[in-house]
Structure formats: C-alpha cells, structure tokens
Protein backbone atom coordinates (compact mmCIF):
# COMPACT_ATOMS: atom_id res chain seq x y z
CA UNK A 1 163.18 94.73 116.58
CA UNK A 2 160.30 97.35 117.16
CA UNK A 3 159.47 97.76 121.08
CA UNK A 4 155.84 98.19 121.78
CA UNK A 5 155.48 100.80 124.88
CA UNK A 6 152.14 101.07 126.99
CA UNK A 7 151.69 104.57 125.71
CA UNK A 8 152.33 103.18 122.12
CA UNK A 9 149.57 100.20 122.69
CA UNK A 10 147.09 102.92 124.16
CA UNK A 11 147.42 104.99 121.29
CA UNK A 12 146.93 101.99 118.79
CA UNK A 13 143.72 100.96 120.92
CA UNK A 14 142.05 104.47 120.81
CA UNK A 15 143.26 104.50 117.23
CA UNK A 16 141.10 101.31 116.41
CA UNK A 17 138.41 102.44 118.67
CA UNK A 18 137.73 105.69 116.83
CA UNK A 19 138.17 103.60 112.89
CA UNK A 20 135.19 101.25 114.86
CA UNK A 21 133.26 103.89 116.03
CA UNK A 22 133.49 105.55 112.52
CA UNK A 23 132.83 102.94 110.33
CA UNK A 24 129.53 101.29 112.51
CA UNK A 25 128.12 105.34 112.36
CA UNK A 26 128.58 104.77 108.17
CA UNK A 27 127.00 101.40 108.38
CA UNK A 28 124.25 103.14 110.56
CA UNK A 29 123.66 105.81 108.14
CA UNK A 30 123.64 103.88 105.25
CA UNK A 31 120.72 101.50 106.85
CA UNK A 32 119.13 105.26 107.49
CA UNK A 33 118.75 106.11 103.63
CA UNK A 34 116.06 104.53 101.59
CA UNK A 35 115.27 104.81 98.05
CA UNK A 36 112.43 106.35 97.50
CA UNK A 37 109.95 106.59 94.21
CA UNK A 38 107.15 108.74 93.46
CA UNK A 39 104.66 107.75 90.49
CA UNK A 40 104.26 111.30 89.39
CA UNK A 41 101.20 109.91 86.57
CA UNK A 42 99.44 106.77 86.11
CA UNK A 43 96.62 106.47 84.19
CA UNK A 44 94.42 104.24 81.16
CA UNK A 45 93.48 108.05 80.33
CA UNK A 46 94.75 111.15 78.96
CA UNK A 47 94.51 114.85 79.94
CA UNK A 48 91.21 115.03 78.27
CA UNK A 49 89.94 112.08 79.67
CA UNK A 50 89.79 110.13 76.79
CA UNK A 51 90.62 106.51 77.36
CA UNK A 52 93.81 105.71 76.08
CA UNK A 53 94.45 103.10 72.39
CA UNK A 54 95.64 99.69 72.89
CA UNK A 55 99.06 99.17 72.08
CA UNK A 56 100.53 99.41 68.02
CA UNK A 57 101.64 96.15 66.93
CA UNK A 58 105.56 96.22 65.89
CA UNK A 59 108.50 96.29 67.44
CA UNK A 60 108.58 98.37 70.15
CA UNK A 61 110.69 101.86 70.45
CA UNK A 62 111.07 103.86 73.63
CA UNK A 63 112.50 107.63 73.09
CA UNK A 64 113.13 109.88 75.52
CA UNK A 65 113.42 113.65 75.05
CA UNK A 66 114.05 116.77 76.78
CA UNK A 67 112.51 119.53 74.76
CA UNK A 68 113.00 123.31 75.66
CA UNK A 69 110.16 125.70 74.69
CA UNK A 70 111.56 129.42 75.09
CA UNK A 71 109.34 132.24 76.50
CA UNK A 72 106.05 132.77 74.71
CA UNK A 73 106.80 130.28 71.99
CA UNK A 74 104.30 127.89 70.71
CA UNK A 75 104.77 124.07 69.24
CA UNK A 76 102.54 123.76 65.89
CA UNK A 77 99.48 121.63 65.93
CA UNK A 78 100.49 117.71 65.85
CA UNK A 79 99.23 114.49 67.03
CA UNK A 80 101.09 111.37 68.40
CA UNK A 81 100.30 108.42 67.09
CA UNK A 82 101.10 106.07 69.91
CA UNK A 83 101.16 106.54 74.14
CA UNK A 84 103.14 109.97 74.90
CA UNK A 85 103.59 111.20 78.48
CA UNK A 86 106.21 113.87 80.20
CA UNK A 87 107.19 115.51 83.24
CA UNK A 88 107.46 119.49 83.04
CA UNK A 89 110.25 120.40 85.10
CA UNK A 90 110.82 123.63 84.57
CA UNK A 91 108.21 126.57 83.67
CA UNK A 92 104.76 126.33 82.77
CA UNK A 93 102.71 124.82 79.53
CA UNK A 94 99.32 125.33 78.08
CA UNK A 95 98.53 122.43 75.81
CA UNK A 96 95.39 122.88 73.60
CA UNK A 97 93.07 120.69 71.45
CA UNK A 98 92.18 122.34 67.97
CA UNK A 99 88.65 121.95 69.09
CA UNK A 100 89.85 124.48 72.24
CA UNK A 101 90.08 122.06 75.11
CA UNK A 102 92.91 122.77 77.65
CA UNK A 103 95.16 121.84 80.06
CA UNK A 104 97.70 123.45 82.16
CA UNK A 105 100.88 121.79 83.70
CA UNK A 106 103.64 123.73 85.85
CA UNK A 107 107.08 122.39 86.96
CA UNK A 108 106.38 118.92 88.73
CA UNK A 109 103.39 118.01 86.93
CA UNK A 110 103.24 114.68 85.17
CA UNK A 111 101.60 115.08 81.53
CA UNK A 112 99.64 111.89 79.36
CA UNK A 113 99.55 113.42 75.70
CA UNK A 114 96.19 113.35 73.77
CA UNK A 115 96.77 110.51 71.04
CA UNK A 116 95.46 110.44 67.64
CA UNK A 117 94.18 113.64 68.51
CA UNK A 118 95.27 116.89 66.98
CA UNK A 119 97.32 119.78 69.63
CA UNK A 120 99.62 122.37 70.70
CA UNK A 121 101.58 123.34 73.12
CA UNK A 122 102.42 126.81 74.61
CA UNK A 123 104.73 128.24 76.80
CA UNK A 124 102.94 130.30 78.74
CA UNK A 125 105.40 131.62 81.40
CA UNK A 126 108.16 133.96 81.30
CA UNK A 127 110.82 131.50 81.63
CA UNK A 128 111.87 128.62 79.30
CA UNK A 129 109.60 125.82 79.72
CA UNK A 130 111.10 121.93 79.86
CA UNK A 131 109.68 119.16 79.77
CA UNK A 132 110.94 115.14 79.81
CA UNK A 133 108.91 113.10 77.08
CA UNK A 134 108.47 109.54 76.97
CA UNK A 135 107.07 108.36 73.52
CA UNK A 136 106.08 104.44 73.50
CA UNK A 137 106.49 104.21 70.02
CA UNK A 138 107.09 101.32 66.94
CA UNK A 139 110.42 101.15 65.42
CA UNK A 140 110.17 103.15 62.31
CA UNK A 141 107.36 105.04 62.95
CA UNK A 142 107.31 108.78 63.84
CA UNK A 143 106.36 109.40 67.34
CA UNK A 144 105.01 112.96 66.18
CA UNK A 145 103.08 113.63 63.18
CA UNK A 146 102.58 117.88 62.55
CA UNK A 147 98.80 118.89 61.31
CA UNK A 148 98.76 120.78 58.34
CA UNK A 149 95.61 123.20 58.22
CA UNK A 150 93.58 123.61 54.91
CA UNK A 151 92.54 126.92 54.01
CA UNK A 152 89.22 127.96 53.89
C-alpha cells in the first residue's frame, strides 16, 4: 500500500494546477484564431472589360493548374473557350490581346482571362513567373485552344 505524504499531495495539486492552467491558455488561443478568406477577384467581367459568356452546356470540368513561365518567355497566342481566371503568385505577367490591348498582373493579383478572345502571355520580369489557373470547363473539351496565324 502506497502512502500519500502532504508534500506528495502538494506536489500532485500544483501538478494539476499547472496541466489546468495549460490546457484553458490552448482553449483560449484556439478561440483567438479565426479563419480568414480574402476574395482576391470577383467579377461578370474580364480584364478587358468585356462582359463575361453564359455558361457552356455539358458536363461540367474544373482544372486547376500551376503553370511556370521562365524569364522573358512568352505563351503563343490562344483563346479559352470557357470562364478562365488565376492568381499570379510569383513574378510578373503581361497578357496581350492580338489587337494590342494589355494588362499587367504582379504576384498577388487575381487574373479573369479574356474568353473567346485571342492572347498571350509574357513574362515580363526577371524571375520565373507562376501563376494558379482555374479553367471552368466541359468534360471533353479543351480548356485552351492555340491561334494559328495566316501569312500574309
């Protein structure tokens, strides 16, 4: 049989005190943090202003892609067919109409792509530029469609 001394029951009552004290500060803290969200773009338009196309009928495919534009590189001319928008998040993009409309975004800056309407991108910086896409697009369907120039 275990004998239970007053220093003994002392030490076990500061010992609970202190596991208490600990675990109401966690319980404090954790009421403390929030989660927090930022709409970084919304809009029925896109970077050029145009109103954006109602929806494609089909069923529905969401992609998400992180694509990494080196240093002075350029995408070729393309169009997407259905709602395309992305987040830079690293470097800085020129995107360009072939009719010479543009628009720059830098890290942080929420992009709604140009649909139906042909365009390029550029890096412009001196770092790689990335950027998070989100293409609402149909099952099936190609989210990007490349622009082939005719020769004069």
């Amino acid at each position: 049989m275990m004998r239970t001394t007053s220093a003994t029951r002392s030490k076990i009552c500061t010992f609970g005190s202190l596991a208490l004290t600990l675990l109401l500060a966690t319980v404090s803290l954790a009421s403390e943090q929030q989660i927090e969200t930022t709409v970084l773009v919304k809009s029925s338009r896109d970077w050029g202003g145009s109103t954006l196309e109602p929806y494609a009928e089909g069923q529905p495919e969401v992609t998400v892609a992180r694509i990494t534009i080196p240093a002075g590189m350029a995408l070729p001319l393309h169009e997407h067919p259905f709602m395309t928008a992305g987040v830079v998040l690293q470097g800085m993009i020129e995107v360009r109409t072939d009719s010479g409309k543009t628009h720059i975004a830098r890290a942080g800056d929420a992009v709604v792509e140009l649909v139906n309407q042909p365009h390029g991108g550029a890096n412009i910086g001196e770092e790689e530029a990335v950027i998070l896409v989100v293409y609402a697009g149909v099952e099936g369907q190609p989210v990007t469609v490349p622009i082939t120039q005719s020769s004069p």
